[in-house]
N, C-alpha and C. Protein backbone atom coordinates (compact mmCIF):
# COMPACT_ATOMS: atom_id res chain seq x y z
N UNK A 1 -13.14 -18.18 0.20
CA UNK A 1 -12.29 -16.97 0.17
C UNK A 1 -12.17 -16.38 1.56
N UNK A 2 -11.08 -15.89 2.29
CA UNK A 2 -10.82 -15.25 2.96
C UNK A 2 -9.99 -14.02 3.02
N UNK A 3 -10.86 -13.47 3.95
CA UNK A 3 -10.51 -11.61 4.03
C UNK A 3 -9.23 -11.35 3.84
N UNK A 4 -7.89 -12.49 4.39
CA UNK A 4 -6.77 -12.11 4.16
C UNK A 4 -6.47 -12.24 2.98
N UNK A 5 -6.83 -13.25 1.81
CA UNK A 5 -6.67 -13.18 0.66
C UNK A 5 -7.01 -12.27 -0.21
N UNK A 6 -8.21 -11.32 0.08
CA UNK A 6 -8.19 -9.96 -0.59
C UNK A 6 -7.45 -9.23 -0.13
N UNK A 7 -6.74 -8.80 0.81
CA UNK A 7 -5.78 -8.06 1.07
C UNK A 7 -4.47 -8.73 0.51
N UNK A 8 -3.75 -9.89 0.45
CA UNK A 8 -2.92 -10.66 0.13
C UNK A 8 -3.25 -9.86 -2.05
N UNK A 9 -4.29 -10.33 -2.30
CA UNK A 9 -4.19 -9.77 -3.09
C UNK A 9 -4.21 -8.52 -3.95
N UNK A 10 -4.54 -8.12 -3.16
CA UNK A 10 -4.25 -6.17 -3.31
C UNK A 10 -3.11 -5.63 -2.84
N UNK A 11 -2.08 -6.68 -2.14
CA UNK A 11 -0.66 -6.63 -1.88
C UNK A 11 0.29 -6.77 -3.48
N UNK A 12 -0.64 -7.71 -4.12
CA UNK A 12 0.16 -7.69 -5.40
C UNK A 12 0.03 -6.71 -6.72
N UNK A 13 -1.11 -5.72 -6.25
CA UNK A 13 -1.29 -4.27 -7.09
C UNK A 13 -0.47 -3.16 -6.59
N UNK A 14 -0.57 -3.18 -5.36
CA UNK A 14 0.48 -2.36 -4.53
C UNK A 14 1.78 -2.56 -5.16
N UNK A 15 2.45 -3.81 -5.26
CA UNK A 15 3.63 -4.29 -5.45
C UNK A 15 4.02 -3.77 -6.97
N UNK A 16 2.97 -3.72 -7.83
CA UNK A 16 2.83 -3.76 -9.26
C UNK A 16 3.47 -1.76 -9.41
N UNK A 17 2.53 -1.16 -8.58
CA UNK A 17 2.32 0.36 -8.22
C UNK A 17 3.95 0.69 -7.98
N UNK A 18 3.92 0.38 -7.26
CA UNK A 18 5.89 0.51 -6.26
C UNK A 18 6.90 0.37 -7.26
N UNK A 19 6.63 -0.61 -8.35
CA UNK A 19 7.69 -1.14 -8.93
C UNK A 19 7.72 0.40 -10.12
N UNK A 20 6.53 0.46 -10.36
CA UNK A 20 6.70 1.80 -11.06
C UNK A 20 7.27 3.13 -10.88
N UNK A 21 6.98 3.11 -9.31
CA UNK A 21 7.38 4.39 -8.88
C UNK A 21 8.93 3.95 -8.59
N UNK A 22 9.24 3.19 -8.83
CA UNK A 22 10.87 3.06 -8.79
C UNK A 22 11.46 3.73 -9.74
N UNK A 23 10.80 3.33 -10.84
CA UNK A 23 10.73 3.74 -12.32
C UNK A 23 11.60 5.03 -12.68
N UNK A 24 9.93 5.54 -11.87
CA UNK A 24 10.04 7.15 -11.86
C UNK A 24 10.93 7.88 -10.71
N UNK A 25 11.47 7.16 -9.98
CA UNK A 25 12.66 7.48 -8.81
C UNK A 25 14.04 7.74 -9.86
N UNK A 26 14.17 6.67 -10.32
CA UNK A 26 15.34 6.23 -11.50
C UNK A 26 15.20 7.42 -12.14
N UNK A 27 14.39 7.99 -12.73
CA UNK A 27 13.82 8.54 -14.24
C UNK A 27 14.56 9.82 -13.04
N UNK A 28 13.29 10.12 -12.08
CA UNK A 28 14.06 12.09 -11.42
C UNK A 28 15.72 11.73 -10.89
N UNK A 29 15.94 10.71 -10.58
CA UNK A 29 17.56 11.03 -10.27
C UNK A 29 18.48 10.90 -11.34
N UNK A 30 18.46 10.40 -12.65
CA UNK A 30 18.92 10.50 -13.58
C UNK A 30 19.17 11.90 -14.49
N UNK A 31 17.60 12.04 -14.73
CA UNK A 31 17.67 13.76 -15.41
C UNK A 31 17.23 14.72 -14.39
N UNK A 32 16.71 14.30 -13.55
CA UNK A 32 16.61 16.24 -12.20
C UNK A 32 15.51 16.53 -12.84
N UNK A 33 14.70 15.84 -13.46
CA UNK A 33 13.14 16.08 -13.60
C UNK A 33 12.09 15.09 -12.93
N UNK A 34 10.78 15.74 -12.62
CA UNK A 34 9.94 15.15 -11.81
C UNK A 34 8.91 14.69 -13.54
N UNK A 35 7.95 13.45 -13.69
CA UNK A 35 7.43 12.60 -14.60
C UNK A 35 6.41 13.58 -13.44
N UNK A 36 5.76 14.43 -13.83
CA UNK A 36 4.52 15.02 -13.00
C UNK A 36 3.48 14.16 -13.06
N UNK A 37 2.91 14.01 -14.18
CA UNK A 37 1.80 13.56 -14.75
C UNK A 37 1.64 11.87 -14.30
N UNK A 38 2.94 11.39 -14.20
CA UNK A 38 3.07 9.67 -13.40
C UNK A 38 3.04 10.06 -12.51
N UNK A 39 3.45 11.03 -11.62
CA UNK A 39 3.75 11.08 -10.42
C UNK A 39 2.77 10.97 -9.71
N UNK A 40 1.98 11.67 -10.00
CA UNK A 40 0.93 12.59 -9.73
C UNK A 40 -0.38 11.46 -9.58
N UNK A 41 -0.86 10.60 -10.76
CA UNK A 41 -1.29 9.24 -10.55
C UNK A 41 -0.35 8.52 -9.66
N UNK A 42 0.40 8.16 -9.28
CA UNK A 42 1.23 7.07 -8.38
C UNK A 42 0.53 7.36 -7.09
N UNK A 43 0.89 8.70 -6.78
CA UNK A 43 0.35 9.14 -5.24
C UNK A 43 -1.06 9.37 -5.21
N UNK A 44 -2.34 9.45 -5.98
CA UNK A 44 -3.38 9.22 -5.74
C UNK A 44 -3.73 7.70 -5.83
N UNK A 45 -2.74 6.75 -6.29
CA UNK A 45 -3.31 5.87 -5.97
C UNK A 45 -3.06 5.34 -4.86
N UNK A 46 -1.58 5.76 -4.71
CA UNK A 46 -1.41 5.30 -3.02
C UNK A 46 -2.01 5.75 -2.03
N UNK A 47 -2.44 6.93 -1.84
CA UNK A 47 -3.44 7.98 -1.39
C UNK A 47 -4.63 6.82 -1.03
N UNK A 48 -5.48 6.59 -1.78
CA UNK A 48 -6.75 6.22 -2.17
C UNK A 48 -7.11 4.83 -2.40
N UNK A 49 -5.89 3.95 -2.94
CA UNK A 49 -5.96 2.38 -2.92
C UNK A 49 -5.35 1.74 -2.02
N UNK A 50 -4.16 2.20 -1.89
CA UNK A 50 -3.26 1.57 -1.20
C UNK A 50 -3.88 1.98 0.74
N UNK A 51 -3.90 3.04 0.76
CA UNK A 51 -4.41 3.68 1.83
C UNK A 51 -5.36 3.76 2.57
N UNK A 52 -6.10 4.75 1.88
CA UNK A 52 -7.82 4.23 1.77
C UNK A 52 -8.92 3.05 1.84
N UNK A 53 -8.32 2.90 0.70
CA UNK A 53 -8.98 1.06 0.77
C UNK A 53 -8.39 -0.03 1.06
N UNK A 54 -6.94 -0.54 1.19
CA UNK A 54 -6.68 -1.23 1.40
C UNK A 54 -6.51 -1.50 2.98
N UNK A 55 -5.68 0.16 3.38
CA UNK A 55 -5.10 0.14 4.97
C UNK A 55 -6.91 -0.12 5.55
N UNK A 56 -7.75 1.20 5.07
CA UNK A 56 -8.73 1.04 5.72
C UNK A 56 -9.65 -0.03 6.27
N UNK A 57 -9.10 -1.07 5.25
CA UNK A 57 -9.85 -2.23 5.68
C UNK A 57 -9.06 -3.34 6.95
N UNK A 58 -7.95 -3.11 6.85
CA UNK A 58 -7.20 -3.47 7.88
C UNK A 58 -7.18 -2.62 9.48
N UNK A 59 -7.34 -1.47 9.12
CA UNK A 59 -7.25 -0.54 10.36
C UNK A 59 -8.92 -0.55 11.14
N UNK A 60 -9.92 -0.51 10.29
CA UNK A 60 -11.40 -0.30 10.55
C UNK A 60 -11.71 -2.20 10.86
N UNK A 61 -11.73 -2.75 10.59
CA UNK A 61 -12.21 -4.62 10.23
C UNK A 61 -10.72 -5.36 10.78
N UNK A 62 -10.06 -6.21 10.06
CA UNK A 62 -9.35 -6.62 10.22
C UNK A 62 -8.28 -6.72 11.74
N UNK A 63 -7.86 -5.22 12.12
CA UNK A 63 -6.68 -5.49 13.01
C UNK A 63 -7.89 -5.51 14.58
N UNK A 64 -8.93 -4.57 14.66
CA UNK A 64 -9.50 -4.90 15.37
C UNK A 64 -10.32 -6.13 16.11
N UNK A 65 -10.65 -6.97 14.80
CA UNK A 65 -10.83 -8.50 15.05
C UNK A 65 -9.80 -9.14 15.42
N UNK A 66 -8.48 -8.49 15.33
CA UNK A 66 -7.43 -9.68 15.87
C UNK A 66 -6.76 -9.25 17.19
N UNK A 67 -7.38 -7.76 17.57
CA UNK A 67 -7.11 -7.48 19.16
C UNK A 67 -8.22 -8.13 19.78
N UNK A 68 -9.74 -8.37 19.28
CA UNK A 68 -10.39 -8.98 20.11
C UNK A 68 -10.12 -10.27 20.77
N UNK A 69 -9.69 -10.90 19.42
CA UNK A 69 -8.76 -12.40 19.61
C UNK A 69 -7.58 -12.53 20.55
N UNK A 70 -7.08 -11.06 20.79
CA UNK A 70 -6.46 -11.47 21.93
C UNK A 70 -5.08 -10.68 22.11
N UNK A 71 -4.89 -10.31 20.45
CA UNK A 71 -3.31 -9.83 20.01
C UNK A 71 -3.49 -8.78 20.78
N UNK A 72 -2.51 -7.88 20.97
CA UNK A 72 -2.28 -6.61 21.74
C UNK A 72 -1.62 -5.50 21.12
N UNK A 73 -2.43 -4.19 20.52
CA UNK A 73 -2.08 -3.55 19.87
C UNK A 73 -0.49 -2.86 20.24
N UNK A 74 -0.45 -2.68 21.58
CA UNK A 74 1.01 -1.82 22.38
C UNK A 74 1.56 -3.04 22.28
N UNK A 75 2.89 -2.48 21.20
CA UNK A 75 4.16 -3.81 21.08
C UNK A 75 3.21 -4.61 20.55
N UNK A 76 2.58 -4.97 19.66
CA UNK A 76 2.12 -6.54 19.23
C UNK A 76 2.16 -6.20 17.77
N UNK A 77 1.75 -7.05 17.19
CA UNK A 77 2.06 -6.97 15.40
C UNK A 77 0.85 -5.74 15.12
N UNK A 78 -0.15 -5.30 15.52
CA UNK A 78 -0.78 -4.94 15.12
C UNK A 78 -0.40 -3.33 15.27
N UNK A 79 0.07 -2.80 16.29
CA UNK A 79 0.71 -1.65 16.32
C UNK A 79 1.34 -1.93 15.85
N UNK A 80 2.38 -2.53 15.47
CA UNK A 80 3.41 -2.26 14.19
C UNK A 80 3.07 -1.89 12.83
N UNK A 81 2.13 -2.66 12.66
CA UNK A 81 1.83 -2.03 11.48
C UNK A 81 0.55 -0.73 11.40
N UNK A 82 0.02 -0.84 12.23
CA UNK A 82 0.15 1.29 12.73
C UNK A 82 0.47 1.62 12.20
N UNK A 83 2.02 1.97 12.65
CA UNK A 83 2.98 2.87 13.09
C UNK A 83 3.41 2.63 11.51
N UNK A 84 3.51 1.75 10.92
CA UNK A 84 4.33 1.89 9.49
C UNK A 84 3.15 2.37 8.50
N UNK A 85 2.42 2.04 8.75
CA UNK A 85 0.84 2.76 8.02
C UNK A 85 1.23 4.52 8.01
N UNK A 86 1.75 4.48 9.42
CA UNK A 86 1.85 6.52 9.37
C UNK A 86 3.13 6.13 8.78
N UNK A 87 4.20 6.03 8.90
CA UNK A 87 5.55 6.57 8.22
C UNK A 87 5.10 6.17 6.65
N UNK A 88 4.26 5.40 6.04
CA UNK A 88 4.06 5.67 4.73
C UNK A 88 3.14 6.78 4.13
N UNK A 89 2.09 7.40 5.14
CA UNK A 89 1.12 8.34 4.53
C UNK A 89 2.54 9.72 4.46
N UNK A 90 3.36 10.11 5.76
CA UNK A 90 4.25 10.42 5.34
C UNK A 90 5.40 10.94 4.58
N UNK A 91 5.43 9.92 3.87
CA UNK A 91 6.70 9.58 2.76
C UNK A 91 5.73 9.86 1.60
N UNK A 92 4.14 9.51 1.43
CA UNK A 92 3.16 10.10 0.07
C UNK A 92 3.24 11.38 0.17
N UNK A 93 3.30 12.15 1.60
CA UNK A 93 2.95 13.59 1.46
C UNK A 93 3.91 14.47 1.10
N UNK A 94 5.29 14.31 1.91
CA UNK A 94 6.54 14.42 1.11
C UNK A 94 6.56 14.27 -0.34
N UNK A 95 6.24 13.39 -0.82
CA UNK A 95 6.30 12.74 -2.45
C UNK A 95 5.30 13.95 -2.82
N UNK A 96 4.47 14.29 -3.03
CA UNK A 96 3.44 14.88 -3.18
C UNK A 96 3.87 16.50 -3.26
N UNK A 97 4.57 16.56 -2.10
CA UNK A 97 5.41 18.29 -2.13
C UNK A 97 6.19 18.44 -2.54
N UNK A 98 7.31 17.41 -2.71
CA UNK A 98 8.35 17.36 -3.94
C UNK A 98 7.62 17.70 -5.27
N UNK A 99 6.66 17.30 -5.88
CA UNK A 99 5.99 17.32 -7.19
C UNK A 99 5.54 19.00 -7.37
N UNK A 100 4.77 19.16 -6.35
CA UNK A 100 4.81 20.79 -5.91
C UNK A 100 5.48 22.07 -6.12
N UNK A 101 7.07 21.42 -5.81
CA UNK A 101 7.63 22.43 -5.51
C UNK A 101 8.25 22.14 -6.80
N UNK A 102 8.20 20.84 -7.74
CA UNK A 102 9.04 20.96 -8.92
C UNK A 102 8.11 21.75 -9.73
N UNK A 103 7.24 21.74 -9.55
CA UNK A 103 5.78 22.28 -10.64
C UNK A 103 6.24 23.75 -10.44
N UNK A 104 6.90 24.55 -9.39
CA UNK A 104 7.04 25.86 -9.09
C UNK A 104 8.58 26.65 -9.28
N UNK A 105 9.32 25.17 -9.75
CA UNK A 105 10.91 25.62 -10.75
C UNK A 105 11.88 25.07 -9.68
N UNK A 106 11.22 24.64 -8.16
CA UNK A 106 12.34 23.93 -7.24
C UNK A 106 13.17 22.98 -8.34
N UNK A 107 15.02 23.67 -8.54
CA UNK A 107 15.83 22.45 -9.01
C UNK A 107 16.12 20.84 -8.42
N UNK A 108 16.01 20.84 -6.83
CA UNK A 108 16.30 20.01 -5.93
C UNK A 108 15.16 18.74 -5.77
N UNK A 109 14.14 19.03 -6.34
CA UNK A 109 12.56 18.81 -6.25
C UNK A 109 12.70 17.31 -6.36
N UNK A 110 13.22 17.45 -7.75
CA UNK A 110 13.01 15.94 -8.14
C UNK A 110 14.05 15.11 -7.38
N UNK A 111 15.61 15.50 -6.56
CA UNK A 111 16.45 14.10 -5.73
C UNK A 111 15.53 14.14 -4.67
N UNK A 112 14.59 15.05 -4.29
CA UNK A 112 13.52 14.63 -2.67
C UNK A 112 12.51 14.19 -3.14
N UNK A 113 12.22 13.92 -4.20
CA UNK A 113 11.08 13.04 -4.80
C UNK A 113 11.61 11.40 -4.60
N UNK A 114 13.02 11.15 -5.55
CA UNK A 114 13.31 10.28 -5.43
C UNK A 114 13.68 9.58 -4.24
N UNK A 115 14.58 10.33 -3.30
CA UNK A 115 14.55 10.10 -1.79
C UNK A 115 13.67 9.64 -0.94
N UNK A 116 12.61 10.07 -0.92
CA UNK A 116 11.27 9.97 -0.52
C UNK A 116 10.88 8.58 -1.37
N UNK A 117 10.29 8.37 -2.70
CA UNK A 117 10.19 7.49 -3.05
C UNK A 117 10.78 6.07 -2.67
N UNK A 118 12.13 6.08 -3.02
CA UNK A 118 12.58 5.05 -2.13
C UNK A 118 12.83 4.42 -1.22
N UNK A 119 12.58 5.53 0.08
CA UNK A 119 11.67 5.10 1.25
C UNK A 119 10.87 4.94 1.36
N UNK A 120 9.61 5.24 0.65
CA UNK A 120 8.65 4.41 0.91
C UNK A 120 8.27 3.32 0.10
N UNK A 121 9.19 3.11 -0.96
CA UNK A 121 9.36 1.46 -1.54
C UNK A 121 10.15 0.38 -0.89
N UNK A 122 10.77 0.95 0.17
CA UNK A 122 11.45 0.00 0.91
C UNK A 122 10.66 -0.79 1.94
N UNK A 123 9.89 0.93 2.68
CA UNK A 123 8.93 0.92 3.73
C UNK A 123 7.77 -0.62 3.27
N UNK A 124 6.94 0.17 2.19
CA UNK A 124 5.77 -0.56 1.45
C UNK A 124 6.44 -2.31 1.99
N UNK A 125 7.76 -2.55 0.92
CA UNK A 125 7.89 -4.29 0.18
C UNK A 125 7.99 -4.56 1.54
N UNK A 126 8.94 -4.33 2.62
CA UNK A 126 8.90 -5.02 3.71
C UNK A 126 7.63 -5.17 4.68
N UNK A 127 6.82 -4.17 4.32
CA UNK A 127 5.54 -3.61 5.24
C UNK A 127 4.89 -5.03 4.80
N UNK A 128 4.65 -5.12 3.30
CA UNK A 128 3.82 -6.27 3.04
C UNK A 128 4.30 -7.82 3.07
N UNK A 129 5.78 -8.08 2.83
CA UNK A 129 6.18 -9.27 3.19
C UNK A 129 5.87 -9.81 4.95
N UNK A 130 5.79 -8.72 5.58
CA UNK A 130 5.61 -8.68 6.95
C UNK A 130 3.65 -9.26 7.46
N UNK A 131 2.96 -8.40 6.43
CA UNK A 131 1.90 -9.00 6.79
C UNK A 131 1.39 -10.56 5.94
N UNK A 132 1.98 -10.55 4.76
CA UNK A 132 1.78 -11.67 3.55
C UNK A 132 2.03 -12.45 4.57
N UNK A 133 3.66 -12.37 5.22
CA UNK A 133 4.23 -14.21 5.53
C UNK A 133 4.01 -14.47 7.44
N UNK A 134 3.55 -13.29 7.70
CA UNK A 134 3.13 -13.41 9.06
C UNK A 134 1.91 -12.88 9.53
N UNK A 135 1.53 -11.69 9.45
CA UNK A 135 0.14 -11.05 9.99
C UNK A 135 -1.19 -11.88 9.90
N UNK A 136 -1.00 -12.24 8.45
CA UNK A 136 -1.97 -12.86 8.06
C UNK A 136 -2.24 -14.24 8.48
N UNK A 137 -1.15 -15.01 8.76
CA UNK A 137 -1.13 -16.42 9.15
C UNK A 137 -1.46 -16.09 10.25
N UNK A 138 -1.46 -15.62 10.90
CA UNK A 138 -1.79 -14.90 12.66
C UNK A 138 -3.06 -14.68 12.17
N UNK A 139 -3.82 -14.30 11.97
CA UNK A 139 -5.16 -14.17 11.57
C UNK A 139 -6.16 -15.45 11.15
N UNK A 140 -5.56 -16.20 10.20
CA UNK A 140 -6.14 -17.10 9.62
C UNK A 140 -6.72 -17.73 10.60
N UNK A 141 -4.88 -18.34 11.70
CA UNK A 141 -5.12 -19.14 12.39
C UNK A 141 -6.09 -18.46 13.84
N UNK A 142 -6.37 -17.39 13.82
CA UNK A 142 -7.15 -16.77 14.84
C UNK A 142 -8.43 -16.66 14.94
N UNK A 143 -8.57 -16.74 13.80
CA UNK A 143 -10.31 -15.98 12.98
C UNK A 143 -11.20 -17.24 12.98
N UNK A 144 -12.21 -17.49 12.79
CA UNK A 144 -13.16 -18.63 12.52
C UNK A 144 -13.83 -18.89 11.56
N UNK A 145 -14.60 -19.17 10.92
CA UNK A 145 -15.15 -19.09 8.98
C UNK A 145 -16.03 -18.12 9.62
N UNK A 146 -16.87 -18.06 10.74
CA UNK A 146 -17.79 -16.51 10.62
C UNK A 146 -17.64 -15.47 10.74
N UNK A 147 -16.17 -15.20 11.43
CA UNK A 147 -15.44 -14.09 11.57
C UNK A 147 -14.81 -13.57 10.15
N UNK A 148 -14.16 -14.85 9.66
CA UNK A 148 -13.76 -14.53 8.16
C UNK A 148 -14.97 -13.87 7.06
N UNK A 149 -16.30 -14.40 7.02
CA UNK A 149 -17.23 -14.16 6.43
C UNK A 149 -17.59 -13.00 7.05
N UNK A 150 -17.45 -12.27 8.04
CA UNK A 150 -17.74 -10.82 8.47
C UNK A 150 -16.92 -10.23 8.24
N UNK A 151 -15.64 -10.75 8.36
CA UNK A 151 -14.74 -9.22 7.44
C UNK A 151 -15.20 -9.37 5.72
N UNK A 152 -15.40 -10.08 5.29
CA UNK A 152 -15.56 -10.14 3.64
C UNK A 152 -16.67 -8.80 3.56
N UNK A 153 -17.52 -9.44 4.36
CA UNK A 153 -18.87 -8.17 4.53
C UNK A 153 -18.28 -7.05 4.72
N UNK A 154 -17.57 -6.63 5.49
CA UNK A 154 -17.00 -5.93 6.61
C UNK A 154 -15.88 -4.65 4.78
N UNK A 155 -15.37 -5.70 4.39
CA UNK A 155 -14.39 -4.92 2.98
C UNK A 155 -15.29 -4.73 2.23
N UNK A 156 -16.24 -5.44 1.64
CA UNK A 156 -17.28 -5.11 0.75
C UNK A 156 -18.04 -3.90 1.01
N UNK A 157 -18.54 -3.41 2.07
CA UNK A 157 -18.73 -2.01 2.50
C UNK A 157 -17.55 -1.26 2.17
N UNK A 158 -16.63 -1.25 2.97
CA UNK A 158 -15.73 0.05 2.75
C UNK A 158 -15.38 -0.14 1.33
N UNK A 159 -15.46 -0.41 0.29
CA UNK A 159 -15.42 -0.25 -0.73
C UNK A 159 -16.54 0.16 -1.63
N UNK A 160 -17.65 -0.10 -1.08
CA UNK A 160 -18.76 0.66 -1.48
C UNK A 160 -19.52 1.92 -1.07
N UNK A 161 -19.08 2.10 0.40
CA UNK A 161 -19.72 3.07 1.13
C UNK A 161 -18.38 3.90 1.48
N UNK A 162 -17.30 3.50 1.73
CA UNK A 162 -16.33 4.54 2.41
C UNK A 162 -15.35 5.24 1.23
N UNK A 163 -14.88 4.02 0.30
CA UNK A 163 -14.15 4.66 -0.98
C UNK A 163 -15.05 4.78 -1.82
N UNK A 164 -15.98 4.10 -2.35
CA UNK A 164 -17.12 4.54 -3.62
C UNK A 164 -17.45 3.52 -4.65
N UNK A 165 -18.81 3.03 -4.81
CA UNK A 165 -18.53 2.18 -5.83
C UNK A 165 -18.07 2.34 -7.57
N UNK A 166 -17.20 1.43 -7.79
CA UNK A 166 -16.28 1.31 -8.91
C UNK A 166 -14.98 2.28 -8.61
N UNK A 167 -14.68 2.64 -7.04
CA UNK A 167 -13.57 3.36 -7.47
C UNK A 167 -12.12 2.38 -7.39
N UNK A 168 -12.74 1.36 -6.55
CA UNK A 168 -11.40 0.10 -6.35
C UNK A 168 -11.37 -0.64 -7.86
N UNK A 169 -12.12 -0.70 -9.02
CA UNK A 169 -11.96 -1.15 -10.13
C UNK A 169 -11.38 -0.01 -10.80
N UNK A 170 -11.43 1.18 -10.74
CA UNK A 170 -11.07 2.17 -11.60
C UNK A 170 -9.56 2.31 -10.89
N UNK A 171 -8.65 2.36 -9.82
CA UNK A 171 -7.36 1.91 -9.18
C UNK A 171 -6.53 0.92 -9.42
N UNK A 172 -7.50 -0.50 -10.00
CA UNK A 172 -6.62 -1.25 -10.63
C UNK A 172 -6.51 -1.04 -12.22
N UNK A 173 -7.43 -0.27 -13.22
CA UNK A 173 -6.80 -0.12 -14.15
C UNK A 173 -6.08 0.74 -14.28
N UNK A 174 -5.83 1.93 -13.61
CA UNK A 174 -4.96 2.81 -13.27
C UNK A 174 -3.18 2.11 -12.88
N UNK A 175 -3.61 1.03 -11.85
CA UNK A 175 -2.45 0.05 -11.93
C UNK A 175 -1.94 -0.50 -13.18
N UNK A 176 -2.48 -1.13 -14.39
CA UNK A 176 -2.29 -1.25 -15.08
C UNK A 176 -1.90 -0.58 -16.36
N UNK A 177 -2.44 0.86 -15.96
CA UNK A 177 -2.28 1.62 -17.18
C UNK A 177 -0.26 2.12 -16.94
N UNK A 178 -0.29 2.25 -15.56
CA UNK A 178 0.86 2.72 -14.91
C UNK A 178 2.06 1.59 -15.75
N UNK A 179 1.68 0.24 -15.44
CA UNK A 179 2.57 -0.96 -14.96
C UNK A 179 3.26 -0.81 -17.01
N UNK A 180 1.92 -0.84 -17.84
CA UNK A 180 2.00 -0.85 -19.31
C UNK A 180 3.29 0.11 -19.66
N UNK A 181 2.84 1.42 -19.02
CA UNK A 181 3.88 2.68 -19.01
C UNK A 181 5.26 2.40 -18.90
N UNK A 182 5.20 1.85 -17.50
CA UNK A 182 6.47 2.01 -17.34
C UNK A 182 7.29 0.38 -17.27
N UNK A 183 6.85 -0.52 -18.10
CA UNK A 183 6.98 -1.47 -18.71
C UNK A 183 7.51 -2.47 -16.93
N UNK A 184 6.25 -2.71 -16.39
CA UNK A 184 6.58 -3.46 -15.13
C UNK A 184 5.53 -4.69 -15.46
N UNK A 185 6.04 -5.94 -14.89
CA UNK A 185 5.19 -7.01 -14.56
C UNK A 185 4.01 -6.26 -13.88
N UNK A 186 2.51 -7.30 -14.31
CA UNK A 186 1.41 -7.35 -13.65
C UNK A 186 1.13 -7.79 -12.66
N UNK A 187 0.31 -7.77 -11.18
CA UNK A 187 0.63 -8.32 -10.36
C UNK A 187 0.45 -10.10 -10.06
N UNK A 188 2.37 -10.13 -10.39
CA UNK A 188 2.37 -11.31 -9.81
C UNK A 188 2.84 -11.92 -8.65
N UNK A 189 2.52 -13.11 -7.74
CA UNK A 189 2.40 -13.03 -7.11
C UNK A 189 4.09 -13.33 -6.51
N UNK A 190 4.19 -12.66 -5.21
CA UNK A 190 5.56 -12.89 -4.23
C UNK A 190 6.08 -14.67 -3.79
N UNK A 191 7.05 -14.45 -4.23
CA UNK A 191 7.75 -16.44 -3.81
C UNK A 191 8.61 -16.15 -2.54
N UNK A 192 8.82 -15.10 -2.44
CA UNK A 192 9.62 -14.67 -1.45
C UNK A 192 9.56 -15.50 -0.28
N UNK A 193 10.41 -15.52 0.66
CA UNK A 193 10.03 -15.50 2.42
C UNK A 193 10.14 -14.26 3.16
N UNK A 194 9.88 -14.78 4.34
CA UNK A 194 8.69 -13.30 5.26
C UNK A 194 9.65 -13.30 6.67
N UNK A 195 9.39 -12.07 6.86
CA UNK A 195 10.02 -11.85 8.08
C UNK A 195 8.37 -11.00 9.16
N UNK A 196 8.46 -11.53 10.31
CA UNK A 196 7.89 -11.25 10.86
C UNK A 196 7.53 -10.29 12.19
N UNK A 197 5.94 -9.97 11.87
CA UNK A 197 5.37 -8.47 11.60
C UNK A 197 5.86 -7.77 13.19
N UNK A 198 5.67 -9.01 14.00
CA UNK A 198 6.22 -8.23 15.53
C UNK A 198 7.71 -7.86 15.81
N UNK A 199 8.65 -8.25 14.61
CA UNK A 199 9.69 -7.53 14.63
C UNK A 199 10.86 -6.68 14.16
């Protein structure tokens, strides 16, 4: 197993997550109501899984092992995906104040929910086709089996010590409880092709 494959695969819970909140994009631009109660789970999980645990393990482990290797954060794939890491926390917090201000009788609440939403479902699918069909192959081919076996270590902590243990199992049934809801595929996996992360 390698480190990129747990992220590769927590790309396809993410994906599972997104497809929902499309859902609920559809749902507030249709009737001018905010799904609070989905909503509201969507962005703690993006918050907290997507973010938290997933970015964290890339931002703390991961991208740093691949500047040691050589990549270059200014202009290189790895600042890129930075920089799209912030325009998605972003687009959650927005999402998040839209829900806010609908909770407080804002009529407008729910088209800047959806607005927002769909930027950062655009942001997200390309963010991850970007690291799926390139970042990661940049890594693989960079990393060594002991380097790989130290990030495994390396995620296994931040999931125990930085997010909490059982909270990355309690995120994917939350994924699932979501996906059931709002009647989306489970995460399966992308056939797609990739465009790549340095550009």
């Amino acid at each position: 197993m390698k480190a990129t494959e747990i992220l590769s695969a927590e790309h396809r819970v993410i994906e599972q997550v997104l497809d929902c909140l499309e859902r609920m994009a559809e749902h507030g631009e249709r009737s001018g109501r905010i799904d609070v109660e989905s909503a509201e789970k969507a962005i703690d999980f993006f918050r907290n899984f997507a973010d938290r645990c997933h970015h964290g393990k890339e931002e703390s482990h991961l991208f740093p092992a691949m500047e040691a290797r050589g990549f270059p954060r200014e202009g290189g794939p790895t600042g890129v995906m930075l920089y799209e890491h912030e325009l998605g926390r972003g687009r959650v917090s927005a999402m998040s104040e839209a829900v806010a201000a609908a909770q407080a009788g804002d009529a407008a609440a729910a088209r800047r929910f959806a607005e927002h939403a769909r930027a950062y479902i655009a942001l997200l699918r390309d963010h991850i086709e970007k690291e799926d069909h390139c970042l990661f192959t940049m890594a693989d081919q960079a990393l060594d089996e002991a380097e790989q076996s130290r990030l495994l270590e390396a995620f296994s902590r931040v999931e125990s010590e930085h997010v909490g243990a059982g909270v990355h199992d309690r995120y994917l049934r939350l994924a699932d409880e979501l996906a059931a809801q709002f009647q989306v595929p489970t995460r399966e996996s992308s056939t797609s092709g990739g465009r790549c992360c340095g550009h």
